[in-house]
Protein backbone atom coordinates (compact mmCIF):
# COMPACT_ATOMS: atom_id res chain seq x y z
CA UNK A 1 112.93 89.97 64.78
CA UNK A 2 115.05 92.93 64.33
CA UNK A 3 117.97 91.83 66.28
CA UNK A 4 120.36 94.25 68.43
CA UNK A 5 121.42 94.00 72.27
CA UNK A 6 120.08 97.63 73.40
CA UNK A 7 117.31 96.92 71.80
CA UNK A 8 115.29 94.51 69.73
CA UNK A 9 111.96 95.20 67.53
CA UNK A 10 109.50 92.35 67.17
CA UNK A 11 106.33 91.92 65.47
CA UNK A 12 103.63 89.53 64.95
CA UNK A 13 101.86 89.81 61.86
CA UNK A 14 98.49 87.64 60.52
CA UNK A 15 97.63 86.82 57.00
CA UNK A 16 94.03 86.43 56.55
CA UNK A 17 92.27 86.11 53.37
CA UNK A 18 95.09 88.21 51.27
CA UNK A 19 94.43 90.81 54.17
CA UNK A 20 97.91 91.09 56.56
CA UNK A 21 97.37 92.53 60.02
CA UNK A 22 99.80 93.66 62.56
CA UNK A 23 98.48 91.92 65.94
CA UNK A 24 101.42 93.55 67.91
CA UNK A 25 104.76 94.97 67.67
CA UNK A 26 107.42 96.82 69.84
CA UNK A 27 110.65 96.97 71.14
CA UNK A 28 112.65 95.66 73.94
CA UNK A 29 114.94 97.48 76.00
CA UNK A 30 117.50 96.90 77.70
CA UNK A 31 119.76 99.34 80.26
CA UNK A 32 122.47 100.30 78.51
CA UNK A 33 124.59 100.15 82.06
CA UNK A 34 123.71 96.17 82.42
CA UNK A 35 126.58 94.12 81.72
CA UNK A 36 126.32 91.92 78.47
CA UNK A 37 124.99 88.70 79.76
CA UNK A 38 122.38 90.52 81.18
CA UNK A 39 120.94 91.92 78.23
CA UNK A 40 121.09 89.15 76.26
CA UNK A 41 119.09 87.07 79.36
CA UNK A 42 116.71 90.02 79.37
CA UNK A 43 116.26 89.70 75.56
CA UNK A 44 115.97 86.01 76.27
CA UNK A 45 113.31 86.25 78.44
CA UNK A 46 111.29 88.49 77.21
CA UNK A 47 111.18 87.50 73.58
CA UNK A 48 110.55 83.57 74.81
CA UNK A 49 107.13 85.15 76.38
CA UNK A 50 106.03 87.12 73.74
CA UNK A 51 106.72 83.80 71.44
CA UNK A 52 104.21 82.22 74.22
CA UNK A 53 101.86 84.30 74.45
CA UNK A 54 101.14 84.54 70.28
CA UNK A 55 102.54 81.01 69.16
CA UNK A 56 103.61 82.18 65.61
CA UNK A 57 103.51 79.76 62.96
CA UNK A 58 107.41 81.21 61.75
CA UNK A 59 109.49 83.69 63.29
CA UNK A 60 111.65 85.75 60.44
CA UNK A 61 115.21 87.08 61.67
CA UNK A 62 117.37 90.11 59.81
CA UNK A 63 120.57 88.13 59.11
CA UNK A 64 123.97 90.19 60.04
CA UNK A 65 124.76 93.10 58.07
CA UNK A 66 127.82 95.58 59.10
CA UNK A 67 129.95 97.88 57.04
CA UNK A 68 133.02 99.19 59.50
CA UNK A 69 131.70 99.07 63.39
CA UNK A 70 132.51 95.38 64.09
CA UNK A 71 131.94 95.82 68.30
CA UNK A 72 128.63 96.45 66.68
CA UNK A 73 128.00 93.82 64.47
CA UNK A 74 129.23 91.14 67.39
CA UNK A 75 126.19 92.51 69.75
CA UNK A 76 123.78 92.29 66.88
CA UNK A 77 124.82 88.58 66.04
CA UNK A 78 124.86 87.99 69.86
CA UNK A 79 121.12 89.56 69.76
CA UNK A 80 120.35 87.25 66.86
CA UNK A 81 121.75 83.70 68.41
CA UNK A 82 119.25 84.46 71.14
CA UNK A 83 116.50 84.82 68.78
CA UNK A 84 117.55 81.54 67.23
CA UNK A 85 117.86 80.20 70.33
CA UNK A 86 114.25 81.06 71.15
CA UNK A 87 112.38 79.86 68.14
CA UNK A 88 114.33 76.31 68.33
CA UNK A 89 113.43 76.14 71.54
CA UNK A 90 109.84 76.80 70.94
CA UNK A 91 109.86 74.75 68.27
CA UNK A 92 109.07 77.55 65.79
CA UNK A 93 110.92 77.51 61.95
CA UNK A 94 113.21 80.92 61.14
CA UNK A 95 113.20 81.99 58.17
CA UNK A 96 116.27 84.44 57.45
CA UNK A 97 116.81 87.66 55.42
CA UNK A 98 118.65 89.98 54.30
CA UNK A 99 117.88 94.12 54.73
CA UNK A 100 117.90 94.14 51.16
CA UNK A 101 115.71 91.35 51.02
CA UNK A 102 112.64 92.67 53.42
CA UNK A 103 113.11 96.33 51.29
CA UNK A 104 112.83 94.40 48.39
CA UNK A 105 109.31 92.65 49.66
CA UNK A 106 108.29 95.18 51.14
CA UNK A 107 108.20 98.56 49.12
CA UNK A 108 109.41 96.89 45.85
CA UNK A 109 113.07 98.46 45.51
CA UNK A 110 116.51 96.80 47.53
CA UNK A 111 117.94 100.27 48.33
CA UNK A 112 114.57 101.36 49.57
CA UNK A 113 115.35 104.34 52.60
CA UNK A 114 113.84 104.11 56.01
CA UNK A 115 111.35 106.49 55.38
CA UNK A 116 109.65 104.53 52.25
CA UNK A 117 109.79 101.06 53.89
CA UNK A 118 107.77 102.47 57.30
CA UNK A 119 105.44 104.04 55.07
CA UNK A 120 104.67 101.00 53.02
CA UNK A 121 104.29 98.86 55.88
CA UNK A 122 102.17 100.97 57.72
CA UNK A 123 100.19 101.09 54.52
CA UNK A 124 100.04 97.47 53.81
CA UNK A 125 99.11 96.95 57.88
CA UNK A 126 96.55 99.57 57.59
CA UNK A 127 98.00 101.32 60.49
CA UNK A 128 96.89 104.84 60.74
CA UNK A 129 100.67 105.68 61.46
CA UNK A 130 104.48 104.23 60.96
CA UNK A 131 105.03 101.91 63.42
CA UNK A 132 107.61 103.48 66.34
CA UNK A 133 110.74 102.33 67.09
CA UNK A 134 112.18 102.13 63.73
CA UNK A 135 112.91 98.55 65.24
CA UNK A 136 109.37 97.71 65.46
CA UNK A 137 108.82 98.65 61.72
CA UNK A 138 111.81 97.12 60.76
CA UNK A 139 110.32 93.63 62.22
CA UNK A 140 107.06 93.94 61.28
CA UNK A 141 108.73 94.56 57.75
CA UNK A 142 110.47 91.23 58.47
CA UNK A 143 107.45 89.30 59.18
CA UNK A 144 105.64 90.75 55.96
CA UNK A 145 108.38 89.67 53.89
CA UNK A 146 108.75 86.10 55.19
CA UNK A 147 104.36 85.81 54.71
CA UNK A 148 105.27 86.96 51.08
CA UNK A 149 107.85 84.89 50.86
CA UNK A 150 105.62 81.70 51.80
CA UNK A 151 102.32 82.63 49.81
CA UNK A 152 105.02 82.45 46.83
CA UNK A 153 106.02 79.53 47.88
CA UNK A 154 102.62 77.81 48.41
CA UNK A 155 101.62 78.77 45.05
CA UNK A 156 105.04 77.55 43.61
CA UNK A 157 106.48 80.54 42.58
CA UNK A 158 110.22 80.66 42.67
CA UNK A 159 112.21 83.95 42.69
């Protein structure tokens, strides 16, 4: 999960025989008019049936990352709790990371840009184009950093 109020990017992602596959991946929306509580029960509601409908194994979740725009940051880590809130509801296991962390994974350097991490992960989904929103690639980079993360781990690697 790519975590933000006006609008969060998800992905579900398979690992089959060293192959990864995006099964599906988006955004959702809310109306930037809606009062807060709204949005977040929106988020709530829609990311509890996509969590349903594919029953992932793990759900991975961008931890909080801000510079100056704190209003900002607060929606995002409101956007997140609900995310949390989902997957312990569901019974599903979060694994957290950092941006630096899923660049890292992903296209091999921390201070990757945009550009390079939505072309590696479009390269290592086999998708014939970059995944759109940028939320939606930044999730399904999320979810191919946590199944990195746990082949290392099931082959006792340690980082």
């Amino acid at each position: 999960m790519d975590p933000g109020t006006a609008r969060m990017g998800y992905g579900v992602v398979e690992a089959e025989g060293g192959r990864l596959a995006a099964l599906d991946f988006g955004a959702i929306s809310t109306p930037a008019g809606e009062p807060p509580a709204e949005r977040l029960r929106s988020l709530y509601e829609r990311l509890s049936a996509i969590v349903r409908m594919w029953r992932p194994d793990r759900m991975a979740v961008e931890t909080v990352f801000f510079r100056r725009n704190v209003t900002s940051a607060l929606a995002v880590a409101q956007a997140r709790g609900v995310a949390l809130l989902v997957a312990a509801q569901s019974g599903v296991p979060v694994a957290e990371f950092s941006p630096q962390a899923v660049k890292l994974a992903v296209s091999g350097e921390g201070r990757a840009g945009k550009e390079q991490v939505q072309w590696m992960v479009r390269a290592l989904l086999g998708l014939r184009e970059a995944p759109r929103p940028d939320d939606a690639a930044d999730a399904l980079a999320l979810a191919i950093c946590a199944l990195e993360t746990a082949t290392a781990a099931a082959r006792g690697w340690r980082a």
